[in-house]
Protein backbone atom coordinates (compact mmCIF):
# COMPACT_ATOMS: atom_id res chain seq x y z
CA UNK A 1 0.00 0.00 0.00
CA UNK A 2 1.58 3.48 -1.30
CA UNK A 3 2.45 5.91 1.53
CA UNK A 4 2.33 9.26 0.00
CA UNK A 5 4.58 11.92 1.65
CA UNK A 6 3.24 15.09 2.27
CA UNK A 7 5.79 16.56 4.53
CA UNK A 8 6.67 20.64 4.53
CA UNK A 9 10.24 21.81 4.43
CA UNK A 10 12.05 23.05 7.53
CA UNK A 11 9.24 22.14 10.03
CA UNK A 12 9.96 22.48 13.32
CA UNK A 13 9.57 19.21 15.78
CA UNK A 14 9.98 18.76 19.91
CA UNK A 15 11.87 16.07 21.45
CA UNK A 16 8.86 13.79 21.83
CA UNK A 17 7.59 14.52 17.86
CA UNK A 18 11.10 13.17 17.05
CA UNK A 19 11.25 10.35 18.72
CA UNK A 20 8.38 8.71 16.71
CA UNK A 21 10.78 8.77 13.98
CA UNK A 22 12.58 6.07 15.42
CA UNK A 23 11.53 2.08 14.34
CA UNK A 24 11.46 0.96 17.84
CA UNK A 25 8.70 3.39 18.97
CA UNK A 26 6.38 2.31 16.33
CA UNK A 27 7.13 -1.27 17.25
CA UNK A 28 5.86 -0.69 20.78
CA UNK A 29 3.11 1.85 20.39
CA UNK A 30 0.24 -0.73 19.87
CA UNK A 31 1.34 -2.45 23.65
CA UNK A 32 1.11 1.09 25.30
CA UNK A 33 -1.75 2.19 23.47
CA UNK A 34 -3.97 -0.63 24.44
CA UNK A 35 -3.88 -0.30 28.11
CA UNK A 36 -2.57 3.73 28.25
CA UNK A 37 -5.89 5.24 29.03
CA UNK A 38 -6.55 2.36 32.02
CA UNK A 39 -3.05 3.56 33.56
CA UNK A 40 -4.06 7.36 33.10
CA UNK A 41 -7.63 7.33 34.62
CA UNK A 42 -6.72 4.16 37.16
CA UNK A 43 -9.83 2.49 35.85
CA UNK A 44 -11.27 -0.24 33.39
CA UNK A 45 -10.89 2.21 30.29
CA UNK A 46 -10.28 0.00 27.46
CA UNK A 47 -9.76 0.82 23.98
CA UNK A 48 -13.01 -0.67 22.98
CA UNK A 49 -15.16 1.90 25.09
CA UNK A 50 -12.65 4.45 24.01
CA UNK A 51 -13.64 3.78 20.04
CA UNK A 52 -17.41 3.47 21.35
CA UNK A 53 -17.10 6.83 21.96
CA UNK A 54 -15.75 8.18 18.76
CA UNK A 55 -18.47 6.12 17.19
CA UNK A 56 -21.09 7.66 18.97
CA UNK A 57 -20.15 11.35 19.02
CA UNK A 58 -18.51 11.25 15.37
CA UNK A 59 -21.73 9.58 13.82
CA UNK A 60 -19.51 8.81 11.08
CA UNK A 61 -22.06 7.88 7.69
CA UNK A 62 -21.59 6.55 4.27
CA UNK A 63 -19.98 9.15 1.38
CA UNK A 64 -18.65 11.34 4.68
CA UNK A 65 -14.93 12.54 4.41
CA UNK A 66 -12.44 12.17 7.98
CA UNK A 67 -9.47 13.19 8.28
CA UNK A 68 -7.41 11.23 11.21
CA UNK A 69 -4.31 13.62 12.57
CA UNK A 70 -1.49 11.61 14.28
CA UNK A 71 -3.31 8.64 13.26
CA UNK A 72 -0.19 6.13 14.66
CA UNK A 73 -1.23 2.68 13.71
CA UNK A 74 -4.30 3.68 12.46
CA UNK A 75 -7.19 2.83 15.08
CA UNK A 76 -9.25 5.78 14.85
CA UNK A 77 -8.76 5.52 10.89
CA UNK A 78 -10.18 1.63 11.23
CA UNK A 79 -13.00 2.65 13.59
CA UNK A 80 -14.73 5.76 10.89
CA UNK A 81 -13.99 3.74 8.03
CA UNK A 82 -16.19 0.68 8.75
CA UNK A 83 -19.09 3.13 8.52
CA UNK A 84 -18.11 3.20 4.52
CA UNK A 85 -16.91 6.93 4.56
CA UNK A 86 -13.39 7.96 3.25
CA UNK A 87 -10.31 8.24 5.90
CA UNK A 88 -7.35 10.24 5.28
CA UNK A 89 -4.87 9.18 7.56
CA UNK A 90 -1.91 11.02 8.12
CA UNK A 91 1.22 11.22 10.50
CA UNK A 92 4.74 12.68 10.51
CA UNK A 93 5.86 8.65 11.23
CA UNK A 94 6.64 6.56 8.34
CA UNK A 95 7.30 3.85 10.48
CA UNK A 96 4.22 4.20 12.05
CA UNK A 97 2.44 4.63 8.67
CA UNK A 98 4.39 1.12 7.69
CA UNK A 99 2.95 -0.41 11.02
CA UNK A 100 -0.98 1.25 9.97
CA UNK A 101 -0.97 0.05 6.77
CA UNK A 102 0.87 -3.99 7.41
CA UNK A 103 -2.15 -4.52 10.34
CA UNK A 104 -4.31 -4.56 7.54
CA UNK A 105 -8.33 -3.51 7.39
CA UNK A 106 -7.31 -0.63 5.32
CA UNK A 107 -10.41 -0.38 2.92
CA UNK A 108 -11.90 3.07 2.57
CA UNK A 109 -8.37 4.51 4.33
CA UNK A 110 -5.40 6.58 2.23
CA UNK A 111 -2.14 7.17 5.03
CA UNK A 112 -0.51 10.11 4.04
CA UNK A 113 2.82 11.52 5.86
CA UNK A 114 1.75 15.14 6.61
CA UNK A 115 2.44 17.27 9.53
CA UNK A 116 -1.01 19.23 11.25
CA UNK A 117 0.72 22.66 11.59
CA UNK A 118 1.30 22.48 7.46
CA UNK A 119 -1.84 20.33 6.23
CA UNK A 120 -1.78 20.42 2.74
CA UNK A 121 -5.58 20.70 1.80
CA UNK A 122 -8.24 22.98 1.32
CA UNK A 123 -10.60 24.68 3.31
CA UNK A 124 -13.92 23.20 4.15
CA UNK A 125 -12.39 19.80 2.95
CA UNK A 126 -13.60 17.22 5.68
CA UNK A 127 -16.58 16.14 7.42
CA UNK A 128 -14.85 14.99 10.72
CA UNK A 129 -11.38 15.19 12.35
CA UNK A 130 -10.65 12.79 15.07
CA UNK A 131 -6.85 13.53 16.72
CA UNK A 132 -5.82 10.83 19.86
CA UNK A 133 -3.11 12.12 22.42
CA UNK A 134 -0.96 12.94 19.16
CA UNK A 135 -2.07 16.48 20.56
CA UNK A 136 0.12 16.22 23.80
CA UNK A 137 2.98 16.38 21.48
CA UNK A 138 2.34 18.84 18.50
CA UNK A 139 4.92 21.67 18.64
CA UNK A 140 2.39 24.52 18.04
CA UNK A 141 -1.07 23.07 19.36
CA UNK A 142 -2.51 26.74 18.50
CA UNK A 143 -1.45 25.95 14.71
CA UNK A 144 -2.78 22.70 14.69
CA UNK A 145 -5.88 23.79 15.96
CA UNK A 146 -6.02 26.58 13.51
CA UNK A 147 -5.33 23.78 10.58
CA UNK A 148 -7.90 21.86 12.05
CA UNK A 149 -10.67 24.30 11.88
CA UNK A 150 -9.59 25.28 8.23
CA UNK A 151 -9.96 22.34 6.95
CA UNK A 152 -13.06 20.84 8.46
CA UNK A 153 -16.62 22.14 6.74
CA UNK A 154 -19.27 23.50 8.39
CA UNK A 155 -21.26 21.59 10.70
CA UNK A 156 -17.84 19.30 11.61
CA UNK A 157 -17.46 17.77 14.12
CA UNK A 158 -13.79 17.58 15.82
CA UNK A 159 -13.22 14.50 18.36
CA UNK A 160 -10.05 15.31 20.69
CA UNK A 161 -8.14 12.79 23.25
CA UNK A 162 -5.81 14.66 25.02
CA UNK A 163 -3.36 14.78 28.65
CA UNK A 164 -4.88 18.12 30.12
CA UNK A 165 -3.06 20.25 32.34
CA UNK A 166 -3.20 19.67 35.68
CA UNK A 167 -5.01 21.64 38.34
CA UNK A 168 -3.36 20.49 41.35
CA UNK A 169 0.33 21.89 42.42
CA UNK A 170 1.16 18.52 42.77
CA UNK A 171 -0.03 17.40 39.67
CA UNK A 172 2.04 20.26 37.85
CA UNK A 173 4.59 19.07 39.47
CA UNK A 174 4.90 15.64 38.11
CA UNK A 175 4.12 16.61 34.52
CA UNK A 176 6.60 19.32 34.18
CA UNK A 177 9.71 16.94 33.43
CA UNK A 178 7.59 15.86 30.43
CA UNK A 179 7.26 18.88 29.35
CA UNK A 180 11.24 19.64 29.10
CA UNK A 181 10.84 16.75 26.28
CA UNK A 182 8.28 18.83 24.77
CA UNK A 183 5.22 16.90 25.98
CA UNK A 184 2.30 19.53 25.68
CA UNK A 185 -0.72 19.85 28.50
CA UNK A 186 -3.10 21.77 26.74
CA UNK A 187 -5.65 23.86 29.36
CA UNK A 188 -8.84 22.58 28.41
CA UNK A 189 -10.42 26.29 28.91
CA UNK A 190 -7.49 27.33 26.53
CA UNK A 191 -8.35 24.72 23.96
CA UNK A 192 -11.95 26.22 24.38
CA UNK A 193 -11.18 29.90 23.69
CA UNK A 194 -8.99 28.80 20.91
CA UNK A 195 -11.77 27.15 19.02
CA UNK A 196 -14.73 29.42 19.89
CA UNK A 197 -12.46 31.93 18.11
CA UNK A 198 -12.22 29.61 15.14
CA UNK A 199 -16.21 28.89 14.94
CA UNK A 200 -16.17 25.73 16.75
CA UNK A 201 -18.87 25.20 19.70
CA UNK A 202 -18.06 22.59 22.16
CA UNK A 203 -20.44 19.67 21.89
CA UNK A 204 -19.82 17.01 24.56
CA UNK A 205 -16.95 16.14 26.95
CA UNK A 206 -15.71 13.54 29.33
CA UNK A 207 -13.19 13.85 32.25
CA UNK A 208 -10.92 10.89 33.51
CA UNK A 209 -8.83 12.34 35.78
CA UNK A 210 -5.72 13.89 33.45
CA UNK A 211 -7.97 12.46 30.45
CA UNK A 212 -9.56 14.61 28.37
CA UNK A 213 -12.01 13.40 25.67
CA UNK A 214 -13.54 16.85 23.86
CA UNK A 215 -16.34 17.08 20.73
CA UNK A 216 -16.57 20.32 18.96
CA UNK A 217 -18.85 21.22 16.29
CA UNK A 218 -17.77 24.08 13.35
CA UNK A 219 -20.52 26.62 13.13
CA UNK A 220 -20.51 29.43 10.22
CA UNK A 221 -19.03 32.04 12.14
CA UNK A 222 -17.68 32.36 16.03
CA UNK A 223 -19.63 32.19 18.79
CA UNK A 224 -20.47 33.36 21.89
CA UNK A 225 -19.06 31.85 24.88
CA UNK A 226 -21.50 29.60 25.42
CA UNK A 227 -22.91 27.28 28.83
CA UNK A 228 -20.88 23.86 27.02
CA UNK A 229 -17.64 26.16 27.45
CA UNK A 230 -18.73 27.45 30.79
CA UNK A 231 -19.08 24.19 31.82
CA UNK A 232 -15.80 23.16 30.42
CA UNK A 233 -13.74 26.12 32.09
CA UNK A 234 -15.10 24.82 35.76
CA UNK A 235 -14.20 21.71 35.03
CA UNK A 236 -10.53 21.86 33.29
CA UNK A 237 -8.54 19.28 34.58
CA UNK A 238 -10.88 17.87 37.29
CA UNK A 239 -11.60 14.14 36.90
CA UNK A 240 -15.34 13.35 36.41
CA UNK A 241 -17.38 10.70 36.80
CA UNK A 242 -20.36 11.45 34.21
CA UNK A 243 -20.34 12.85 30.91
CA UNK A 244 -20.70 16.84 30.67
CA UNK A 245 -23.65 17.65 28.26
């Protein structure tokens, strides 16, 4: 399966972008990914309620267009394309791209090796955009974000996983020698503010401690801050234990 390259010139990348240009980290992604989100929120959080979730909130349908940023090994690009709409995959990896492509189930998926902060399409071009915890190590998460919105059409929907900054000194504390390797903890009211700027409403959100799990919907123009965001700026970085409408 042809991996087309899509890379810009002179980008930019942190210590932890770089180091999924090494072999071995692609080889070992699939084993952390599976159980990553029961180690971060210290419950049963497997990676089958995780994709029930992008299933549910995405409503992915037949003849839709997604675009899947920092797809990895490709499990959010398997998950939209059963539903018989057309995945664009894309990472900066092209060993992970390798690893995507040789687990098979690819129908309905093109992996491309792009970087967010340059994506090389035009506006209005996708129906959804689903990112995983690929956010926690962009190097400008306010250009991604802006790429984002650019590229999804009106009425998109944008599903975000995501390590959110803690609100706890001690919390702070133990993320901050991450972020020398330039792991990013986006503040979820941040994030908010961002995309209400670009037109995007928040939707729906759930909390799992340092988990994050965010829907936003593109409107035609921006909004006012509205109760969703409210509710999202009380609750930045707070675990949760039920969904916030």
């Amino acid at each position: 399966m042809t991996i087309e390259k899509k890379m810009p010139q002179n980008a930019t990348y942190t210590l932890a972008q770089s180091s999924n240009f090494l072999p071995l980290t692609a080889q070992l992604y699939d084993l952390w990914r599976e159980r990553s989100l029961s180690l971060l929120t210290r419950e049963n959080f497997s990676l089958e309620r995780e994709f029930a979730l992008l299933s549910e909130w995405i409503q992915p349908q037949t003849n839709q267009t997604f675009l899947d940023v920092g797809t990895s090994t490709g499990n959010y690009a398997r998950v939209l394309a059963r539903s018989g709409g057309m995945v664009t995959a894309i990472d900066i990896s092209k060993h992970m791209l390798e690893k995507a492509t040789a687990r098979g189930n690819n129908q309905n998926i093109v992996y491309e090796q792009a970087n967010v902060e340059y994506l090389p399409y035009p506006d209005s071009s996708f129906d959804g955009i689903v990112v995983g915890a690929s956010l926690n190590e962009f190097h400008n998460t306010t250009r991604a974000l802006e790429q984002m919105a650019r590229v999804l059409k009106p009425d998109g929907k944008l599903f975000m996983m995501y390590l959110c900054e803690s609100d706890t000194g001690f919390g702070r504390l133990v993320q901050a020698p991450f972020k020398l390797s330039g792991v990013r903890f986006p503040n979820r009211q941040q994030v908010a503010q961002t995309l209400q700027g670009l037109g995007l409403q928040a939707s729906r959100a759930e909390v799992r401690r340092a988990i994050a799990i965010e829907l936003y919907v593109k409107t035609e123009k921006p909004l006012e801050t509205t109760q969703a965001e409210r509710t999202l700026a009380r609750t930045a970085g707070k675990p949760a234990r039920e969904p916030i409408a």
